[in-house]
N, C-alpha and C. Protein backbone atom coordinates (compact mmCIF):
# COMPACT_ATOMS: atom_id res chain seq x y z
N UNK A 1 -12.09 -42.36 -33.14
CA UNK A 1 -12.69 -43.59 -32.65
C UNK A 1 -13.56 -43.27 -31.43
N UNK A 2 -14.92 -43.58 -31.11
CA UNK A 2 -15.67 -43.31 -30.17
C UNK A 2 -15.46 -44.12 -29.20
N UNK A 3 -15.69 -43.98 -27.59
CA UNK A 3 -15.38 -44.32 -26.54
C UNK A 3 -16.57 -45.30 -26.30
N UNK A 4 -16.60 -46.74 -25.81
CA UNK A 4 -17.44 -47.42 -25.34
C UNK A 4 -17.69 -46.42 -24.40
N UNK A 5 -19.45 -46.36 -24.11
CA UNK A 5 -19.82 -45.97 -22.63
C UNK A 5 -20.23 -46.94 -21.83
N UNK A 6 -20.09 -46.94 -20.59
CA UNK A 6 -19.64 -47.48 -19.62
C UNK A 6 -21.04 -48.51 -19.12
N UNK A 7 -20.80 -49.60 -18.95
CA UNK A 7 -21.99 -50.98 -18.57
C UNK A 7 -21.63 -51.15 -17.08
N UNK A 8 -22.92 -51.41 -15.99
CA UNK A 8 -23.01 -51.65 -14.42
C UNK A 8 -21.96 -52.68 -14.71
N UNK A 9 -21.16 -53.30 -13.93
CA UNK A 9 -20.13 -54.12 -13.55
C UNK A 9 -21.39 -55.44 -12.41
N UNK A 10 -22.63 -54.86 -11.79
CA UNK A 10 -23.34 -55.99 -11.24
C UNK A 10 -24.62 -56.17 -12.23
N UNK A 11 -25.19 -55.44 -12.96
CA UNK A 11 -26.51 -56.02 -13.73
C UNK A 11 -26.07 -55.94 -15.34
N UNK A 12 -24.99 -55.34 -15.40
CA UNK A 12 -24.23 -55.17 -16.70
C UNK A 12 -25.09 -54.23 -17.74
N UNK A 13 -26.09 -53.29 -17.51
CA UNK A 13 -27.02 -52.65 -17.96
C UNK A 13 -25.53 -51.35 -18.77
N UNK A 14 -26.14 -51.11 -19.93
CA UNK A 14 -25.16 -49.93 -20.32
C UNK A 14 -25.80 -48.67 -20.36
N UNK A 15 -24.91 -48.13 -20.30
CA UNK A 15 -25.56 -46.75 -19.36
C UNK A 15 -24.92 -45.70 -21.03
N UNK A 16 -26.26 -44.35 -20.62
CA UNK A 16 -25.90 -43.62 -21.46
C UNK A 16 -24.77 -42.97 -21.74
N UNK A 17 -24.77 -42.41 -22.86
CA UNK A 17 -23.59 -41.45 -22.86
C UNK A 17 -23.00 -40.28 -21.98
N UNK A 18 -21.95 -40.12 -21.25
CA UNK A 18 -21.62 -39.49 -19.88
C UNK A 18 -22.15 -39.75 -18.73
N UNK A 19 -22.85 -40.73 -18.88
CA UNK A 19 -23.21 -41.18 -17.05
C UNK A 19 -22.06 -41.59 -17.08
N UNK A 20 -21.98 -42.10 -15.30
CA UNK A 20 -20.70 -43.02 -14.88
C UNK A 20 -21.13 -43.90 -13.94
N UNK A 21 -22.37 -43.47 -13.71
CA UNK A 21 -23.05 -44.28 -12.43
C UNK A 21 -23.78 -45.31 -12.59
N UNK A 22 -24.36 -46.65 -12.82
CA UNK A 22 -25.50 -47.36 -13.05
C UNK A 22 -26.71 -46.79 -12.00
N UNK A 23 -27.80 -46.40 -12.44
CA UNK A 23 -29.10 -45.68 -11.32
C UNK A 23 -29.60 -47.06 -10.73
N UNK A 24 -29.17 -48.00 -11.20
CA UNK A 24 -30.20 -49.16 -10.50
C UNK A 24 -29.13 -50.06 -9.22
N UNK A 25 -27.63 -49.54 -9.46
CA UNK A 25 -26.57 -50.19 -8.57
C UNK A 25 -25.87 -48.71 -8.49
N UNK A 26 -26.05 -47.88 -7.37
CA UNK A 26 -25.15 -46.80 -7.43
C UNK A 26 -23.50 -46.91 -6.80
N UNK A 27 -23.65 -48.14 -5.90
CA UNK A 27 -22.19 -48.38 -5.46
C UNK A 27 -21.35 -49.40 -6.05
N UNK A 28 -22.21 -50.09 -7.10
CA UNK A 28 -21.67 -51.15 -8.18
C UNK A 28 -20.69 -50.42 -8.94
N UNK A 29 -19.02 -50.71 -9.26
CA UNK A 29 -18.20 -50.41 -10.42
C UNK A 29 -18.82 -50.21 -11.73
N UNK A 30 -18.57 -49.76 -12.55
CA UNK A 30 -18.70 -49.50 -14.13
C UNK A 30 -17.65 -49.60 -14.76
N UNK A 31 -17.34 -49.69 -15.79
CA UNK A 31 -16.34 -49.73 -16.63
C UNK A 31 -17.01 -50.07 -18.11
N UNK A 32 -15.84 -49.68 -19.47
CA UNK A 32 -15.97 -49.20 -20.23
C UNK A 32 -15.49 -50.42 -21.60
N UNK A 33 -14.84 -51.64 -20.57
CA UNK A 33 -14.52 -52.49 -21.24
C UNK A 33 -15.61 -53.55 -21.09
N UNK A 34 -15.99 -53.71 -22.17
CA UNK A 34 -17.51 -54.70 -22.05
C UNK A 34 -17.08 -55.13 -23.37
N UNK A 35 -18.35 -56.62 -23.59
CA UNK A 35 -18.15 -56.92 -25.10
C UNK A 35 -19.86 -57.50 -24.81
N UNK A 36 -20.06 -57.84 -26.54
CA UNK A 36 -21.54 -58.33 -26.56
C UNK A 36 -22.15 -57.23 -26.36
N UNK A 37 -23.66 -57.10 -26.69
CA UNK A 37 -24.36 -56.27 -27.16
C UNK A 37 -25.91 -56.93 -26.89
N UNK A 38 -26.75 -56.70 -26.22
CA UNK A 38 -27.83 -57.30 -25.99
C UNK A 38 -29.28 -56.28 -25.82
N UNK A 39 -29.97 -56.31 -27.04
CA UNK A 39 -31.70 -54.99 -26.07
C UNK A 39 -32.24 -56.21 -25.72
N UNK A 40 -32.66 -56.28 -24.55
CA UNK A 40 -33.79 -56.85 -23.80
C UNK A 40 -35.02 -55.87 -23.61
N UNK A 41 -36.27 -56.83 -24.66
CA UNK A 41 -37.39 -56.08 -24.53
C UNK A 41 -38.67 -56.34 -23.72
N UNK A 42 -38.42 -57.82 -23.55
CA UNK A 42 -39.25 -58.10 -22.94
C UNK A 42 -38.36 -60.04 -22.00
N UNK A 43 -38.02 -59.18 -20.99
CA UNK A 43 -36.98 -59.98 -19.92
C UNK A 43 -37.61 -61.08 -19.58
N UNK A 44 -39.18 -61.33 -19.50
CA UNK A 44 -39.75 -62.61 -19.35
C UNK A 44 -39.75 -63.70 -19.88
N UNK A 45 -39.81 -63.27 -21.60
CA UNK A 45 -39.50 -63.92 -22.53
C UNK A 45 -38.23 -64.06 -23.00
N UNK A 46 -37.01 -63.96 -22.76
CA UNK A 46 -36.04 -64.03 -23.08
C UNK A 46 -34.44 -65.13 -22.27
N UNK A 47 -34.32 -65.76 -23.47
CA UNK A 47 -33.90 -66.58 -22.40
C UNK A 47 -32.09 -66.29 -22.34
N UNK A 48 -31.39 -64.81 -22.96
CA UNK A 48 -30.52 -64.11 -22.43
C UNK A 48 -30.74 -63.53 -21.27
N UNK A 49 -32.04 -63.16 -21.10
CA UNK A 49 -32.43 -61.95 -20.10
C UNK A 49 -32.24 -63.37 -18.86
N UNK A 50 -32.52 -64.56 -19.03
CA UNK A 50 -32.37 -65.22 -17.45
C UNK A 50 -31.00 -65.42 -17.28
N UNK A 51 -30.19 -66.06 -18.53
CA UNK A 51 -29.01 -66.34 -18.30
C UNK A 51 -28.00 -65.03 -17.36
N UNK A 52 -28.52 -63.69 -18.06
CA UNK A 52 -27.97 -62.13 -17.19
C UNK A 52 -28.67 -61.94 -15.94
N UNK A 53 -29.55 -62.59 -15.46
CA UNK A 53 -30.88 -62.56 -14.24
C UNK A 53 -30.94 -60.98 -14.49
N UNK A 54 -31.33 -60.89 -15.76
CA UNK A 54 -32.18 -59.44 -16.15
C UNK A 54 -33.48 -59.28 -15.62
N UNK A 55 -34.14 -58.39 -15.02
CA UNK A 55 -35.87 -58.36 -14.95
C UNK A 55 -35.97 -57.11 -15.88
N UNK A 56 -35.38 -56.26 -15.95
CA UNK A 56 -36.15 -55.23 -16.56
C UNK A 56 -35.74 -54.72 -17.48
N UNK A 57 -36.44 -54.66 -18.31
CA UNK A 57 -36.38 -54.12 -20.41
C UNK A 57 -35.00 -52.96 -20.16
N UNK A 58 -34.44 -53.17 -21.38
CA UNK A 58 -32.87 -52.27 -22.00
C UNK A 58 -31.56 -52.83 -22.57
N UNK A 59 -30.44 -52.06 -22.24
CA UNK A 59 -29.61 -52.45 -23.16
C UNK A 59 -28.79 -53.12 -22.19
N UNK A 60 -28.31 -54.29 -22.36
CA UNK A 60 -26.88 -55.28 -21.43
C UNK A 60 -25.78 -55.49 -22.47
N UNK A 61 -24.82 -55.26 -21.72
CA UNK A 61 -23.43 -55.93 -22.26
C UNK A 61 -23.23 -57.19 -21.64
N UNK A 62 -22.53 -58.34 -22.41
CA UNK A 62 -23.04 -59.88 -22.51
C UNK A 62 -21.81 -60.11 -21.71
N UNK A 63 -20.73 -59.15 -21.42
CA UNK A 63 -19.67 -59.54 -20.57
C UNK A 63 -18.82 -58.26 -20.13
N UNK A 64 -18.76 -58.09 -18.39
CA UNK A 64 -18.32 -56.75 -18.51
C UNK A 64 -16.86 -57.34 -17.76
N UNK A 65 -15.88 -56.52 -17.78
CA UNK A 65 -14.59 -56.53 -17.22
C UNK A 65 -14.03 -55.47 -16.44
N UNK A 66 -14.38 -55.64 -15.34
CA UNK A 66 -14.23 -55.13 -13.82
C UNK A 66 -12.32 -55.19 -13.72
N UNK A 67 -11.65 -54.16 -13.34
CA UNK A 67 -10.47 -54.37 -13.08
C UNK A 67 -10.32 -53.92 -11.40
């Protein structure tokens, strides 16, 4: 079974495989328990991307769980 990799805990952006860090929140938590699945391609037009106050194009998890 493959390991979720790990989504920012403040912009909820999911991060590649073996990071641990979010580059855009480096002192923001991560964790590995997320659900939802979201590419944001274009954050202007999207009206997930406001509900997440996304600005910038990629992948979000729609709910992350910070312990």
């Amino acid at each position: 079974m493959a390991k979720n990799p790990f989504a920012c805990g403040e912009c909820h952006l999911v991060l590649a495989d073996g990071i641990d860090q979010c580059p855009r929140h480096p002192s923001s938590k991560v964790s590995s328990d997320w659900t939802g699945y979201a590419i944001i391609m274009q954050p202007h037009r999207s009206e997930i991307a406001k509900r997440l106050q996304v600005e910038q194009p990629g992948k979000y998890a729609l709910k992350v769980n910070i312990n």
